[in-house]
C-alpha atoms as a PDB file:
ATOM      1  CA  UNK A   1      91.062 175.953 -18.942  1.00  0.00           C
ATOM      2  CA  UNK A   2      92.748 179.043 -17.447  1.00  0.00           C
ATOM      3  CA  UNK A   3      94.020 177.501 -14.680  1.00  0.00           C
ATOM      4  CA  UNK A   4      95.043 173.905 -16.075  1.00  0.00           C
ATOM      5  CA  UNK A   5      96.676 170.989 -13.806  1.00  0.00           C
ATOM      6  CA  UNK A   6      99.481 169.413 -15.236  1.00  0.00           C
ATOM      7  CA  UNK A   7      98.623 166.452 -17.660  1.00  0.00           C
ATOM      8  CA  UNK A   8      95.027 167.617 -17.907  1.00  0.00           C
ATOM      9  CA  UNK A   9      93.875 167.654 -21.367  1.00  0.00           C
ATOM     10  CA  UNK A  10      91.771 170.727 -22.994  1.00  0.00           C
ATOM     11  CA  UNK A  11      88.578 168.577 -23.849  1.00  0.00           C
ATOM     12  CA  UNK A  12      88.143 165.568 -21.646  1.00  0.00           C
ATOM     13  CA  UNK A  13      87.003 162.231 -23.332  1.00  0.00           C
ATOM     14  CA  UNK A  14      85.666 158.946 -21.889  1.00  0.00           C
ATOM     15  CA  UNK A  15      84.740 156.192 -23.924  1.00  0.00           C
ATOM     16  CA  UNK A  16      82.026 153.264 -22.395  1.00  0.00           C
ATOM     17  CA  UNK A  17      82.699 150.286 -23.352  1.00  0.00           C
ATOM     18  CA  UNK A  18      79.716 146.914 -23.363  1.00  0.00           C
ATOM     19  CA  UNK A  19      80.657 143.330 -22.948  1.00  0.00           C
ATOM     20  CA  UNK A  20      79.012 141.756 -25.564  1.00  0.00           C
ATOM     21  CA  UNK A  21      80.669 138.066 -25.157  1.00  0.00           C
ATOM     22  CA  UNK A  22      82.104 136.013 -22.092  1.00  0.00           C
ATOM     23  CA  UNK A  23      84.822 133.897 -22.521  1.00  0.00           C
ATOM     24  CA  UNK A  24      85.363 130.998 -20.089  1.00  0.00           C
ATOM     25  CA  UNK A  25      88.217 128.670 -20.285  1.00  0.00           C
ATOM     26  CA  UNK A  26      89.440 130.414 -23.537  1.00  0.00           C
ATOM     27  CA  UNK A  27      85.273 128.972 -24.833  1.00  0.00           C
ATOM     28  CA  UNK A  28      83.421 131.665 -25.814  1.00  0.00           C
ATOM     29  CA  UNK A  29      79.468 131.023 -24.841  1.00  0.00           C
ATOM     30  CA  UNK A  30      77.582 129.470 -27.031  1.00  0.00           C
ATOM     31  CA  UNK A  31      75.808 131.863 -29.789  1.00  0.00           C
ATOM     32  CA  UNK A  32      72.683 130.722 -28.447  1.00  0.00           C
ATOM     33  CA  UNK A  33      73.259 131.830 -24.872  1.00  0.00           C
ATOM     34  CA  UNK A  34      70.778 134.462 -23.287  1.00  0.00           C
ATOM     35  CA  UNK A  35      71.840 137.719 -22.734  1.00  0.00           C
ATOM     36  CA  UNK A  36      72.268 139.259 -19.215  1.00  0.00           C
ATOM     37  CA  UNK A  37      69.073 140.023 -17.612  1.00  0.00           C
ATOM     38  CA  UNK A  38      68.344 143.992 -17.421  1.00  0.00           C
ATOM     39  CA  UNK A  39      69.072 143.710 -13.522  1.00  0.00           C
ATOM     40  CA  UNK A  40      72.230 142.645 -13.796  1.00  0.00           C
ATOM     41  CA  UNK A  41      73.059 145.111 -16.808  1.00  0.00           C
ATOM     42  CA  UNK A  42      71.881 147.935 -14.437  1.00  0.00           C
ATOM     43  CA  UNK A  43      73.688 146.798 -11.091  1.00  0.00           C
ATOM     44  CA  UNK A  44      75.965 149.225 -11.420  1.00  0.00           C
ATOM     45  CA  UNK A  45      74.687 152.659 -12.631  1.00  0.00           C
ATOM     46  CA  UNK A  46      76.875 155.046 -13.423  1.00  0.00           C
ATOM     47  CA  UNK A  47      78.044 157.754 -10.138  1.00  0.00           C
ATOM     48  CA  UNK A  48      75.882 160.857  -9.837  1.00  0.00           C
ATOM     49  CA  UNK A  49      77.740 164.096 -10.169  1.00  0.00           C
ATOM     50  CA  UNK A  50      77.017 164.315  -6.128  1.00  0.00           C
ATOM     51  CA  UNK A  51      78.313 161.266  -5.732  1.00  0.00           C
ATOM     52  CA  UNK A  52      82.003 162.071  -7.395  1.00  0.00           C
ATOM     53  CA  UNK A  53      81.961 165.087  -5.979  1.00  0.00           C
ATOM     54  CA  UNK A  54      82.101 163.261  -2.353  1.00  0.00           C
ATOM     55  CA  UNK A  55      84.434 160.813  -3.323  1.00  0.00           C
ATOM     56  CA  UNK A  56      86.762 163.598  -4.877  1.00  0.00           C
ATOM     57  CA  UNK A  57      87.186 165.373  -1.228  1.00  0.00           C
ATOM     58  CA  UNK A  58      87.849 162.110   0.529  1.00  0.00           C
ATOM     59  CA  UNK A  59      90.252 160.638  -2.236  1.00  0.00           C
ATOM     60  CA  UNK A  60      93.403 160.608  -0.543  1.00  0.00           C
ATOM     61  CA  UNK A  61      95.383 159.185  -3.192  1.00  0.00           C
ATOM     62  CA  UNK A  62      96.422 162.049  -5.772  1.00  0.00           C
ATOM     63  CA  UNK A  63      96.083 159.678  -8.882  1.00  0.00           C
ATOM     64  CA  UNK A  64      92.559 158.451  -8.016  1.00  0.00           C
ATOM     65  CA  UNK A  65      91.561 162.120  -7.166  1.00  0.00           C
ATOM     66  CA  UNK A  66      92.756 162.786 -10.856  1.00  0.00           C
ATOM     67  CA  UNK A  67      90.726 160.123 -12.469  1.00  0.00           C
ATOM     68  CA  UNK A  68      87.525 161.429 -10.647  1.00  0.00           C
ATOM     69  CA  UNK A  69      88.061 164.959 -11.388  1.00  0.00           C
ATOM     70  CA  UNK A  70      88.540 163.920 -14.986  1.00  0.00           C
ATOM     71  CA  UNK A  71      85.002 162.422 -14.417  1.00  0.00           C
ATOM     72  CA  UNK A  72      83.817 165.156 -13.372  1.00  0.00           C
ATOM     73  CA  UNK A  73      84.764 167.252 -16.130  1.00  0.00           C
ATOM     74  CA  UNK A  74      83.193 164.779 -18.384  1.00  0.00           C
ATOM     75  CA  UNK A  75      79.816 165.294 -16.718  1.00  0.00           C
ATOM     76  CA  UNK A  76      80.322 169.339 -16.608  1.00  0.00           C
ATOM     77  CA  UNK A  77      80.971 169.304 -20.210  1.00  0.00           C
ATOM     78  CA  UNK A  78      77.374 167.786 -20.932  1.00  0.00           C
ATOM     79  CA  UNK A  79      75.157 171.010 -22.156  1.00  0.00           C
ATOM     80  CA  UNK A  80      72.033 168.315 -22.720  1.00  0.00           C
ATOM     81  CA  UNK A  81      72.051 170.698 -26.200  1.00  0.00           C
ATOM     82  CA  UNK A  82      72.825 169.093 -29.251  1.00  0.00           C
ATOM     83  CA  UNK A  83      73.878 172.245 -30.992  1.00  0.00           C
ATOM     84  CA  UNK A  84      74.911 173.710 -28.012  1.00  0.00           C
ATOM     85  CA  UNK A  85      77.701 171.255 -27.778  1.00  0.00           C
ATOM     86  CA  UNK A  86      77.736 171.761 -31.783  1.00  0.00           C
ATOM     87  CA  UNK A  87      78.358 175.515 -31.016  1.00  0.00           C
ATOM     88  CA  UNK A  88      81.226 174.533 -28.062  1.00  0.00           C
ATOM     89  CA  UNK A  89      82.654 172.363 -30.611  1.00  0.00           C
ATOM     90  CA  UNK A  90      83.243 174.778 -33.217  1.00  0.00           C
ATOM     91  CA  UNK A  91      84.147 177.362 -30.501  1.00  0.00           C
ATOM     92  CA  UNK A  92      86.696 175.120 -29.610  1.00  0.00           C
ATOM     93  CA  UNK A  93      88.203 174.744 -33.247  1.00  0.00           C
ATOM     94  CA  UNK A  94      88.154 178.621 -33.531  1.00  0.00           C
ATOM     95  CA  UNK A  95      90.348 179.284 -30.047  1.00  0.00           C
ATOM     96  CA  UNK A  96      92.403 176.396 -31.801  1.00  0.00           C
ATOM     97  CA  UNK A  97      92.537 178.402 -34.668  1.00  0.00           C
ATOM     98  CA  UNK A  98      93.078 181.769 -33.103  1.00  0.00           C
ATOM     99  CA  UNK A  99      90.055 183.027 -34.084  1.00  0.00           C
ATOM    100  CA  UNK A 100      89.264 184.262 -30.503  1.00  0.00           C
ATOM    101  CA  UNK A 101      86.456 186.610 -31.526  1.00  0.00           C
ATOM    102  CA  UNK A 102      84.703 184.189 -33.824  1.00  0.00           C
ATOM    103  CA  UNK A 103      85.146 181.707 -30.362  1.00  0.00           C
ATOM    104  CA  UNK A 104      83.681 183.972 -28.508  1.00  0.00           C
ATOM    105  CA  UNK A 105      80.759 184.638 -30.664  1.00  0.00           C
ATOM    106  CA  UNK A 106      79.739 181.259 -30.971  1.00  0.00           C
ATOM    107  CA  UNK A 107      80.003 180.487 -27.286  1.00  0.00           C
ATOM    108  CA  UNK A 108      77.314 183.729 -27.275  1.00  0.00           C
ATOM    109  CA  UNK A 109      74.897 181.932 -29.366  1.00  0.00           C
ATOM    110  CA  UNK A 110      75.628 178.726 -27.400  1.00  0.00           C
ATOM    111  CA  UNK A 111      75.170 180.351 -23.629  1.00  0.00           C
ATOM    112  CA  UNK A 112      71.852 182.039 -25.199  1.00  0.00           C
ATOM    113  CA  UNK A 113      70.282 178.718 -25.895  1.00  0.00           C
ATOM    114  CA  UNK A 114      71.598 176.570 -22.882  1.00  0.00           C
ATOM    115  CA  UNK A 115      72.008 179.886 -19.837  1.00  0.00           C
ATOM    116  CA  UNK A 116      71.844 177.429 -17.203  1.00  0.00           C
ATOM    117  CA  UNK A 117      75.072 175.463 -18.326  1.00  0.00           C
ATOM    118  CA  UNK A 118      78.486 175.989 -15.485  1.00  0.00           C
ATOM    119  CA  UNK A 119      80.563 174.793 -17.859  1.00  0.00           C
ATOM    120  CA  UNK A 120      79.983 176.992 -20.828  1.00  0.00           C
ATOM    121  CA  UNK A 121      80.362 180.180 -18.689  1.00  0.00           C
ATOM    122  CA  UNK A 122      83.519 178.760 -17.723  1.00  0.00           C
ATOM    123  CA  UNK A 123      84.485 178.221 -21.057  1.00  0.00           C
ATOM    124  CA  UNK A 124      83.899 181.560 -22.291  1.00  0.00           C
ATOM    125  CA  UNK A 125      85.722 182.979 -19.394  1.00  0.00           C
ATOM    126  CA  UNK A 126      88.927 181.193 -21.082  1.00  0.00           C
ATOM    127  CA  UNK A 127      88.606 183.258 -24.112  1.00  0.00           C
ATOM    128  CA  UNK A 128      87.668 186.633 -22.473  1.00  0.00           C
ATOM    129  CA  UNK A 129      90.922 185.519 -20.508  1.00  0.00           C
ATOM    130  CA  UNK A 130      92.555 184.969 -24.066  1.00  0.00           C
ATOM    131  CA  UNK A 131      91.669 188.306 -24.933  1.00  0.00           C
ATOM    132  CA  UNK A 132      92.913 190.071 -21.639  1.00  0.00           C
ATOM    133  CA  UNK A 133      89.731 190.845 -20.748  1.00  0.00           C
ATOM    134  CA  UNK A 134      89.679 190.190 -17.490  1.00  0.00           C
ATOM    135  CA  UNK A 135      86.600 192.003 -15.943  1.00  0.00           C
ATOM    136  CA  UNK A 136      84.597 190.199 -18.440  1.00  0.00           C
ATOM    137  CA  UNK A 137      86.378 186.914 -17.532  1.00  0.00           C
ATOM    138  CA  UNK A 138      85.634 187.305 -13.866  1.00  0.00           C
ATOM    139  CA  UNK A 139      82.221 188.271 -14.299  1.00  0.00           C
ATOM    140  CA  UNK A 140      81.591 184.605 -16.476  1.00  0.00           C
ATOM    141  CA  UNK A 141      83.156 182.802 -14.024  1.00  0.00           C
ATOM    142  CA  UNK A 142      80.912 184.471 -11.003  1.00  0.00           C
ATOM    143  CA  UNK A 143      78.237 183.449 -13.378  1.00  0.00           C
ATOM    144  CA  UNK A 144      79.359 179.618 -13.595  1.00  0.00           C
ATOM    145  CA  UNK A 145      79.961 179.639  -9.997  1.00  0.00           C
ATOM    146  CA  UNK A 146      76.122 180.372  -9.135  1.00  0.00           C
ATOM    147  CA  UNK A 147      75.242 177.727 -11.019  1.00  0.00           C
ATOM    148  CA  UNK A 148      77.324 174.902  -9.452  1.00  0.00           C
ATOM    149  CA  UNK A 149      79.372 176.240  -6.710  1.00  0.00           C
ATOM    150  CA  UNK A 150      81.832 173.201  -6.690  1.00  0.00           C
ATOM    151  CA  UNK A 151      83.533 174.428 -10.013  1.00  0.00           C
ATOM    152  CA  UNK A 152      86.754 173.980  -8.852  1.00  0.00           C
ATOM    153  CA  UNK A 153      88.281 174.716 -12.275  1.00  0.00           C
ATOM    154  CA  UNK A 154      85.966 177.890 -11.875  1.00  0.00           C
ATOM    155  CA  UNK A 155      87.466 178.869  -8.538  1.00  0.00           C
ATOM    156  CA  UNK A 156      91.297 178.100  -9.328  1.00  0.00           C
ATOM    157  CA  UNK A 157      90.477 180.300 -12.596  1.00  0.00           C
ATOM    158  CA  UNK A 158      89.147 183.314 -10.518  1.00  0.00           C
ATOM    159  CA  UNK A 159      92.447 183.052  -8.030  1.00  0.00           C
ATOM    160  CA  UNK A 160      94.416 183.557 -11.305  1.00  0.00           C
ATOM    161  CA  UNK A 161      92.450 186.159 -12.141  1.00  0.00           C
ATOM    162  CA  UNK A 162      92.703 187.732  -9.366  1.00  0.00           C
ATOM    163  CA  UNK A 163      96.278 187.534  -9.006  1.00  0.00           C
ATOM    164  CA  UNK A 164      97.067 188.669 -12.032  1.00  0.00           C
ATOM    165  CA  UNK A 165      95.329 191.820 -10.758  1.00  0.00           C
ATOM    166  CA  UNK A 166      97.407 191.674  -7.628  1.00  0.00           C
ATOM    167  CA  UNK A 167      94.388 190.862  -5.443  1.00  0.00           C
ATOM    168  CA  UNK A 168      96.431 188.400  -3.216  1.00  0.00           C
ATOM    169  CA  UNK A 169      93.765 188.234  -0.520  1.00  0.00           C
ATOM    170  CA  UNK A 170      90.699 187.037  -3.002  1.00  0.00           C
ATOM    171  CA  UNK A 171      93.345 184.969  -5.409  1.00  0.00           C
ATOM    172  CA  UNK A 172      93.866 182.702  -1.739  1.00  0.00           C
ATOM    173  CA  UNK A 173      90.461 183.014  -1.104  1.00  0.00           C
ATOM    174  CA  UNK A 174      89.523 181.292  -4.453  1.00  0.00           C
ATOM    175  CA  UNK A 175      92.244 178.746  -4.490  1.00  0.00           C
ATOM    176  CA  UNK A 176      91.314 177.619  -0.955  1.00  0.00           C
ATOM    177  CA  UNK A 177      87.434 177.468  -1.880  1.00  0.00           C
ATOM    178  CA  UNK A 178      88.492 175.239  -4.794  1.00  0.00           C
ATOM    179  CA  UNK A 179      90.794 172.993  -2.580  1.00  0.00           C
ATOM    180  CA  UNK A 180      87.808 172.085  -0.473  1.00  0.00           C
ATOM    181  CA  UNK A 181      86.283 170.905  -3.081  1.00  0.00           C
ATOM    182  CA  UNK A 182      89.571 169.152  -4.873  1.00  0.00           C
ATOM    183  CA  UNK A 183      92.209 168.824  -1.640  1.00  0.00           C
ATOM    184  CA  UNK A 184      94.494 166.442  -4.013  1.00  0.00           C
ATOM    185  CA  UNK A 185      95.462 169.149  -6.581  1.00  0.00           C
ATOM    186  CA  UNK A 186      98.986 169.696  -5.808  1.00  0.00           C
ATOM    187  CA  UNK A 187      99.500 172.715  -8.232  1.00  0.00           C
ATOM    188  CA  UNK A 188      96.864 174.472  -6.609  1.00  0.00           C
ATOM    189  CA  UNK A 189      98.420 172.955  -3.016  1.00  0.00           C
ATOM    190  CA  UNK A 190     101.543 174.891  -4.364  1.00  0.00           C
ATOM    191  CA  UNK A 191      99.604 178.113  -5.562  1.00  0.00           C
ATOM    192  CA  UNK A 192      98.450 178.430  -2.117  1.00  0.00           C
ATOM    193  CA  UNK A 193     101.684 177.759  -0.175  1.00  0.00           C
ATOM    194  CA  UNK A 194     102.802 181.090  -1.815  1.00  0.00           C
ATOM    195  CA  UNK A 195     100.987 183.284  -1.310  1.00  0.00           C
ATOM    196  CA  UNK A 196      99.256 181.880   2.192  1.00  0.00           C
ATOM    197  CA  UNK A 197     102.623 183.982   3.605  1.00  0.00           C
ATOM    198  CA  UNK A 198     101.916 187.002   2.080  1.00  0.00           C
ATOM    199  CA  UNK A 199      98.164 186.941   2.751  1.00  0.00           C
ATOM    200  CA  UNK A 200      97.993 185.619   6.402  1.00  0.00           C
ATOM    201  CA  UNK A 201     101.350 186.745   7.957  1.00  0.00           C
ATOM    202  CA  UNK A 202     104.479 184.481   7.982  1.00  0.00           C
ATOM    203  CA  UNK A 203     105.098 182.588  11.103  1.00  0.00           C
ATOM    204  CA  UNK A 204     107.946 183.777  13.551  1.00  0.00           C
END
C-alpha cells in the first residue's frame, strides 16, 4: 500500500480453522459420536463487511482496531474472480520483481474483467505511485473511492498524494476522511497533527 501502517503486511492472510474433534477430560469423543448439528455450526457466521466497518470506528483499543482493519483488508482483497485474483497474484510477483510495467499491465487485464473491484483500483494506484505517476495514481484511487467510500487505505493514499504535491489543504482533508472511518491509526493520528497547524491556523 502507499500509505502503509507500521507492522501491516503487503498481502494480508487469514487462515479458518474447523474443529473436527472435542476433547473432554484429556478423552477424545468417541469415533462414533454425531457431528454438530448445522445450527450450531452456523451460530456464528462470519461479520459482514458493514458490520467491521462499525466495530472499527468504535474500537477504542488500538490493537483490536488493528486486528479488524486487518479483517477488513482480507474481505477488500476478495475480487470474487478466480483469475482476477490469478492476475493480482502475478501482479504482485512482478512489483516484487521490479517489473512495474509488466505489474501494471496485468492489473489492466485484471480491472477489465472485475471494474467494480475497490481494491484492485487501489492496487494499481500503488504502482502508478511506483512509477511517479501521480495524476494517474490519484485518478485510480478516486476510482476505488466511488466504489466503497470507506477505503481508508484509499484515503490515507490520496493525502500522500497530495502532499507530495504540496496540496496541504486536500492531503488533511483525506487523512481526516480516512480517520473517521479508522480513528485508531496512530500514524495517520500523527500525519494529521502536522499538518492540522499549517492547514487550519496554529492556536495563540
Amino acid at each position: 500500500m502507499i500509505f502503509a501502517r507500521a507492522g501491516h503486511p503487503a498481502i494480508s492472510r487469514i487462515a479458518v480453522a474447523a474443529c473436527l474433534a472435542v476433547t473432554l477430560g484429556g478423552v477424545s469423543m468417541a469415533a462414533g459420536a454425531r457431528p454438530a448439528p448445522a445450527q450450531e455450526r452456523k451460530a456464528h457466521p462470519p461479520a459482514s463487511l458493514d458490520d467491521l466497518y462499525v466495530r472499527l470506528k468504535e474500537a477504542d483499543d488500538p490493537a483490536e482496531a488493528k486486528g479488524i482493519a486487518g479483517l477488513i483488508e482480507r474481505k477488500l482483497a476478495r475480487s470474487g474472480s478466480a483469475t482476477v485474483d490469478l492476475l493480482t497474484e502475478r501482479a504482485r510477483e512482478a512489483m516484487s520483481s521490479n517489473d512495474v510495467p509488466l505489474a501494471i499491465e496485468l492489473m489492466d487485464r485484471a480491472m477489465a474483467l472485475e471494474p467494480t473491484w475497490p481494491e484492485g483500483w487501489n492496487r494499481r494506484a500503488t504502482l502508478f505511485f511506483r512509477l511517479s505517476d501521480s495524476s494517474s495514481a490519484i485518478a485510480d484511487l478516486e476510482r476505488a473511492l466511488v466504489l466503497e467510500p470507506r477505503h481508508f487505505e484509499a484515503w490515507a493514499a490520496l493525502g500522500k498524494l497530495y502532499l507530495a504535491d504540496d496540496d496541504k489543504r486536500r492531503a488533511l482533508e483525506a487523512f481526516r476522511r480516512a480517520e473517521a472511518i479508522y480513528p485508531q491509526w496512530d500514524v495517520l493520528k500523527k500525519a494529521i497533527e502536522r499538518l492540522a497547524p499549517d492547514v487550519d491556523g496554529r492556536d495563540l
